[in-house]
Structure formats: structure tokens, C-alpha cells
Protein backbone atom coordinates (compact mmCIF):
# COMPACT_ATOMS: atom_id res chain seq x y z
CA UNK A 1 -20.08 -61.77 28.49
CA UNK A 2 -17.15 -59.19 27.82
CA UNK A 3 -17.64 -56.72 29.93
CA UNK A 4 -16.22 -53.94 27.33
CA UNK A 5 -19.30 -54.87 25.25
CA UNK A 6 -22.09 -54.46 28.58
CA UNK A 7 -24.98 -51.92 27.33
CA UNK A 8 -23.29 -51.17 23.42
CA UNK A 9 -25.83 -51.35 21.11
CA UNK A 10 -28.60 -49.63 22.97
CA UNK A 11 -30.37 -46.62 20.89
CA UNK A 12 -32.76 -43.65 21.66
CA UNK A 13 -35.27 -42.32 19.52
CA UNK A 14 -36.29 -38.74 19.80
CA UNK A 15 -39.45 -38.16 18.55
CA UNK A 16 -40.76 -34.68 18.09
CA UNK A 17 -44.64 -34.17 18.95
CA UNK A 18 -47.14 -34.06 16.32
CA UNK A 19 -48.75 -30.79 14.51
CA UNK A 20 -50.70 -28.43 17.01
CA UNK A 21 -52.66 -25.20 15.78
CA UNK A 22 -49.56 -23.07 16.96
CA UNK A 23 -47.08 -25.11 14.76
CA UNK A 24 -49.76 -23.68 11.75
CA UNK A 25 -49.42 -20.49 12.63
CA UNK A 26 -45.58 -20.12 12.97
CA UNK A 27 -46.41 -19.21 16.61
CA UNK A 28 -43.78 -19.77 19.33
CA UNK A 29 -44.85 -22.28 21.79
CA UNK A 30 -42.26 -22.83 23.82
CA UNK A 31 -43.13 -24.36 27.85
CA UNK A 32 -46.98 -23.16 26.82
CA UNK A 33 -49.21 -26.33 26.99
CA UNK A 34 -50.80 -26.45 23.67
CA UNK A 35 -52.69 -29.51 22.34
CA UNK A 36 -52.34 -31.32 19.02
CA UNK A 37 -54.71 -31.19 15.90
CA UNK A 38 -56.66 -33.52 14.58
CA UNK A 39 -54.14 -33.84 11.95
CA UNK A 40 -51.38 -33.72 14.92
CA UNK A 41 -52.88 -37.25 16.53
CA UNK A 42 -53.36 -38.84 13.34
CA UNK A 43 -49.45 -37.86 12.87
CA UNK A 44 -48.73 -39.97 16.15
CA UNK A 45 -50.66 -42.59 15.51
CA UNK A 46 -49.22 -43.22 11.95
CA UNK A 47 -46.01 -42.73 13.27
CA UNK A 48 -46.38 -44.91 16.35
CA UNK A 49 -46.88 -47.86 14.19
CA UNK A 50 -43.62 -47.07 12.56
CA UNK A 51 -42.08 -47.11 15.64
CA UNK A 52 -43.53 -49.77 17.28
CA UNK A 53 -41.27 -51.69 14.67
CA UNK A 54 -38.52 -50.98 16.58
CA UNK A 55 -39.69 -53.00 19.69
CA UNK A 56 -38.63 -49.87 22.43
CA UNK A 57 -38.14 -51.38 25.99
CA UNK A 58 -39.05 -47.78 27.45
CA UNK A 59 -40.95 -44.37 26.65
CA UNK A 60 -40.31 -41.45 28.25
CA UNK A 61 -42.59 -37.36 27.68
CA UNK A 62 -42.24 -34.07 28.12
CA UNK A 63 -45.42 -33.85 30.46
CA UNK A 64 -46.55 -30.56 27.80
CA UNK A 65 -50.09 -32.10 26.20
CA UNK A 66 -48.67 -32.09 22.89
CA UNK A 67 -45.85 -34.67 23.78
CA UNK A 68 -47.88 -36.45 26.28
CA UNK A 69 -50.80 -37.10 23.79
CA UNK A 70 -47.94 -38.27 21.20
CA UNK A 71 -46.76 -40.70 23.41
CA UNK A 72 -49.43 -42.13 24.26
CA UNK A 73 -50.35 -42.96 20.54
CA UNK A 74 -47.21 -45.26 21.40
CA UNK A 75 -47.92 -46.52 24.61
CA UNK A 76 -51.27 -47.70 23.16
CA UNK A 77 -50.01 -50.10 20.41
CA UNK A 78 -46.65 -50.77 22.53
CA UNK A 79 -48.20 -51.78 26.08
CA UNK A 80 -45.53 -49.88 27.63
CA UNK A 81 -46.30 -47.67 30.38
CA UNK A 82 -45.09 -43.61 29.42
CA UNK A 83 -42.65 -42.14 31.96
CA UNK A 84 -43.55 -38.67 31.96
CA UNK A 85 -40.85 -35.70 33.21
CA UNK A 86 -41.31 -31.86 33.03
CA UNK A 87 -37.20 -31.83 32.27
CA UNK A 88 -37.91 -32.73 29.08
CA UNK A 89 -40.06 -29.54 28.30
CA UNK A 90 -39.82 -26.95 25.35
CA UNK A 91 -37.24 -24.12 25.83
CA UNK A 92 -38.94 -21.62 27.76
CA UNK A 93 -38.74 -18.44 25.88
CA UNK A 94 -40.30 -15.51 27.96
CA UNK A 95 -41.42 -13.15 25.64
CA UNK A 96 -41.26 -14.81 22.37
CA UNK A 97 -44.10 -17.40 23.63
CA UNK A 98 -47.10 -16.88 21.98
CA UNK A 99 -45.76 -14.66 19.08
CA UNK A 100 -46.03 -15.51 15.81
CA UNK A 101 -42.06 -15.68 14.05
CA UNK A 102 -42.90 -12.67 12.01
CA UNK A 103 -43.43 -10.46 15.19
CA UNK A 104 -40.25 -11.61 16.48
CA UNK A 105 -38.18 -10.57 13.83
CA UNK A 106 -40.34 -7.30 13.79
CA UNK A 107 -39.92 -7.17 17.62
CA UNK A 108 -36.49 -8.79 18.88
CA UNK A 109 -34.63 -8.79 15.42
CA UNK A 110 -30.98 -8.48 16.89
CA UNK A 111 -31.67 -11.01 19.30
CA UNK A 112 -33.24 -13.48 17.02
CA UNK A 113 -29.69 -13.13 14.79
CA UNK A 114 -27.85 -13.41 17.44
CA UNK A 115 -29.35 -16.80 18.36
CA UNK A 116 -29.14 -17.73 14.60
CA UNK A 117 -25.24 -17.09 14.66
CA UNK A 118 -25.28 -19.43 17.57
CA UNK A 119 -24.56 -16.86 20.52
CA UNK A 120 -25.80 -17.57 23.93
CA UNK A 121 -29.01 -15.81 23.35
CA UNK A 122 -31.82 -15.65 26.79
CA UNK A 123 -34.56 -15.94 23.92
CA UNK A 124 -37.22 -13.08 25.42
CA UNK A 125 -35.71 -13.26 28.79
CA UNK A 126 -35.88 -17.21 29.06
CA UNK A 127 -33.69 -20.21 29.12
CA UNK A 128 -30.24 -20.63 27.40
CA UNK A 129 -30.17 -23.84 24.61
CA UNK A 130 -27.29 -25.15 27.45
CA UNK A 131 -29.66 -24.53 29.93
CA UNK A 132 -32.37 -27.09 28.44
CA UNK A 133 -29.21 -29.65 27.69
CA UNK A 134 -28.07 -29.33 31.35
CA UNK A 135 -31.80 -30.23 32.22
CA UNK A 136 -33.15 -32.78 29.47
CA UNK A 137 -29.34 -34.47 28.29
CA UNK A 138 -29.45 -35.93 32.31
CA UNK A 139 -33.04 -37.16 31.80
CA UNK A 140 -32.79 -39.15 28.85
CA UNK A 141 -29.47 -40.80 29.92
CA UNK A 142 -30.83 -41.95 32.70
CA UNK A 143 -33.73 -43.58 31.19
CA UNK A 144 -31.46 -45.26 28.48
CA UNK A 145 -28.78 -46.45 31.32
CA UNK A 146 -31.87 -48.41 32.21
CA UNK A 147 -32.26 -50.34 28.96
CA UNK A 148 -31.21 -53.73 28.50
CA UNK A 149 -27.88 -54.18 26.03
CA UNK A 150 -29.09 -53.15 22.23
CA UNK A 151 -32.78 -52.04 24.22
CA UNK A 152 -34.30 -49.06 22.47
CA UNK A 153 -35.41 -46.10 24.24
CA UNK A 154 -38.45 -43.07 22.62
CA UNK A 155 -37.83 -40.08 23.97
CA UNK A 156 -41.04 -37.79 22.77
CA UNK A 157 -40.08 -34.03 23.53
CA UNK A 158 -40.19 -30.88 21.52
CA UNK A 159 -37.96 -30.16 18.52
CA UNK A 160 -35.33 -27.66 20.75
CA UNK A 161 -34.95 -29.69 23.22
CA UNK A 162 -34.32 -32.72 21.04
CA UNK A 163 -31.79 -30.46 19.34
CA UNK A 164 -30.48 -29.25 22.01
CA UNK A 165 -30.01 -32.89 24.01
CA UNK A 166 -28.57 -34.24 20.61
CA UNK A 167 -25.89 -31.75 20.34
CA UNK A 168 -25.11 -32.48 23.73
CA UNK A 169 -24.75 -36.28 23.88
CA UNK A 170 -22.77 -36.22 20.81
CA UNK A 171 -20.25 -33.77 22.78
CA UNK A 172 -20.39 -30.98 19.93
CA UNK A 173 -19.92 -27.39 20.76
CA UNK A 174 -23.01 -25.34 21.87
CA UNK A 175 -22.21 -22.98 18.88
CA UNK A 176 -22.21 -26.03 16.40
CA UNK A 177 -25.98 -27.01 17.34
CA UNK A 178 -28.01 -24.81 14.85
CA UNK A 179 -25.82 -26.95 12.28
CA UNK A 180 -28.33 -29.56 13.44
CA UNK A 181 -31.63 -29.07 11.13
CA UNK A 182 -35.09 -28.96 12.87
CA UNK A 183 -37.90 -31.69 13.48
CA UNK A 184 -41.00 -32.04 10.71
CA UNK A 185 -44.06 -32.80 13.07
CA UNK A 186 -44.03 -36.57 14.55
CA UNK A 187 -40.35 -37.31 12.59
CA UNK A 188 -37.29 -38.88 15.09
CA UNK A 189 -33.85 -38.91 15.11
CA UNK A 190 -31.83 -41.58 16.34
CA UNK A 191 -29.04 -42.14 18.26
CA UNK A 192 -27.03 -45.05 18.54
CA UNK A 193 -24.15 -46.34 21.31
CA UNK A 194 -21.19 -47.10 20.07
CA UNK A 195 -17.05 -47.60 21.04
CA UNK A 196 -16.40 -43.64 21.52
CA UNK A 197 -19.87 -42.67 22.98
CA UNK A 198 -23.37 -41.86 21.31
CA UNK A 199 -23.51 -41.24 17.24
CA UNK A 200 -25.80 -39.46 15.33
CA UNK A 201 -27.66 -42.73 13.13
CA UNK A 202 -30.92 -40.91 11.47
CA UNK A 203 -32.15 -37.09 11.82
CA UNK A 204 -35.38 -36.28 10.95
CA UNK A 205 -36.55 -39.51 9.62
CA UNK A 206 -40.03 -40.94 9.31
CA UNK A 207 -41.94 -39.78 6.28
CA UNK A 208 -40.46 -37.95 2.99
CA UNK A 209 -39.02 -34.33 3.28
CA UNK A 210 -41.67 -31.98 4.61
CA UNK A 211 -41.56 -28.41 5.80
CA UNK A 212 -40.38 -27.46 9.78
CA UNK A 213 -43.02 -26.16 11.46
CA UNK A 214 -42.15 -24.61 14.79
CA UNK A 215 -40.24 -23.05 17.15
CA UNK A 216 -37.16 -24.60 16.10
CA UNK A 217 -37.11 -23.92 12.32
């Protein structure tokens, strides 16, 4: 085989966990470990069949309940085994977490434009979005160096971090990532390996065009 072609091809899914009661509520979850709704597993399930489609060769969580309970969904009509890792965990946002996005605005207004202009923003004394890429962006590339060539790797995290690990693997600017839109509930984006490094293939894909709900919209 050429080696110039060894491991091109391979892709990674990053699939956002489904709804959870906080998600309803606009409330920021951040590293708190909130469950999914009824509605939230039913999301996974429907969306693990999708996925299955794609024949993955590995899954790997965040270890929060919401992402772990997602991936299992997956697991469970895949037969693969879920790697779990605590790297791949929301932002941790200090204290935004547990605040509704109204009572930020009311309560941290010139922070919360700052971090919409794309400034380094500590998000109620937490992490930085390079932060959570120096952490999670590691993770996942390790898991995919593992796949065979054209494999397919699910990543199930939490809509920053997916943003966050996207805009670093495609090697844009930390300022350019809030030109990435947010994750509906149980929707992926995929990324796919190609001659100059990782590409941006599908964002937000898997049903028709619903509202954001979460921390990252």
C-alpha cells in the first residue's frame, strides 16, 4: 500500500448529547452532571440507528450522564464497547452553571459580550474555550489515530466542547470559533481526513433544522 495514503479516509463523528431538563430551561449546565429526558433518550436512540449506518469502529464519552447515557443508546445497537474520558467534559463555567441565560445577561452582561465577540472570556471564573481544546482536541485524536484506514470514530460530548475541538482540528483561529453554529440535541458533525489535515464534511446534521438548546447557543 502507498504509504502517503496510510490512515486517509478515516472520519469522526461528534455527536452532541440528547435533550436534558436544563437544555428546556435555557439553564447553563456546563461540567454539572445532569441526566437526559425522556424525550432526551428517545433522541439517542433514534439517532443511534442513524448512526449505526455508518458502521463506527470506536465510541468514545464525556463520562457527564447526559453523554454517557447517549452513547450507550449506540453501544447497544453497535456492540461496541464505549470508551469513556472526563477530558471530553462540558466547559466548566464557574458561576454561570446552573443559571438560566437570562440571569446571565442580567448578571455578567459585559462578560457574556465579550465571549460573543470571541475574546478570551474565563466564563464565571471557569475554563477558557482553548482550555477545553487543549484538553478534549488530544483525546479524540488519539482515539481516531487508532482507527483502521477510512474507520469511523463517535465522539459523544457536549455542544462547546465539540465546538471548541472542531475549531481546533481544523487549525482555525480561537477568535473564528463562534463562526461555528451550535449543536440541536442528539445532531453530529463530521469530520473527515483528507491531503492537508481534517475538513469540516457535515455540521449539525441528523434531523431537519431545529432550535439550539443549550449552553452553546
Amino acid at each position: 500500500m502507498n504509504g502517503s495514503r496510510s490512515g486517509r479516509g478515516r472520519k469522526i463523528v461528534l455527536w452532541r448529547h440528547g435533550q436534558t431538563a436544563w437544555n428546556l430551561e435555557r439553564r447553563f449546565q456546563g461540567s454539572t452532571d445532569i441526566e437526559l429526558t425522556e424525550e432526551g433518550v428517545g433522541q439517542a436512540r433514534r439517532a443511534a440507528r442513524l448512526l449505526a449506518s455508518l458502521k463506527p469502529d470506536a465510541v468514545v464519552a464525556s463520562d457527564l450522564r447526559r453523554a454517557a447515557a447517549t452513547a450507550a443508546e449506540l453501544a447497544a445497537v453497535t456492540g461496541l464497547t464505549v470508551a469513556h474520558d472526563a477530558a471530553l467534559r462540558e466547559t466548566y463555567a464557574g458561576a454561570w452553571q446552573g443559571l438560566t441565560h437570562v440571569e446571565i445577561v442580567e448578571r455578567y452582561g459585559e462578560q457574556y459580550a465579550a465571549w460573543k465577540r470571541g475574546e478570551p472570556v474565563r466564563r464565571g471564573g471557569g475554563e477558557l474555550e482553548t482550555e477545553v481544546a487543549d484538553r478534549a482536541a488530544p483525546v479524540v485524536l488519539e482515539h481516531a489515530e487508532t482507527l483502521p484506514a477510512d474507520g469511523t470514530l463517535v465522539v459523544v460530548s457536549h455542544g462547546g466542547t465539540i465546538r471548541t475541538t472542531i475549531g481546533r482540528l481544523l487549525g482555525l483561529e480561537a477568535h473564528h470559533w463562534e463562526g461555528l453554529g451550535g449543536l440541536t440535541n442528539c445532531c453530529w458533525s463530521v469530520l473527515g481526513e483528507g491531503a492537508r489535515g481534517w475538513r469540516l464534511l457535515e455540521h449539525n446534521a441528523g434531523t431537519l433544522p431545529e432550535p439550539v438548546l443549550g449552553d452553546d447557543d
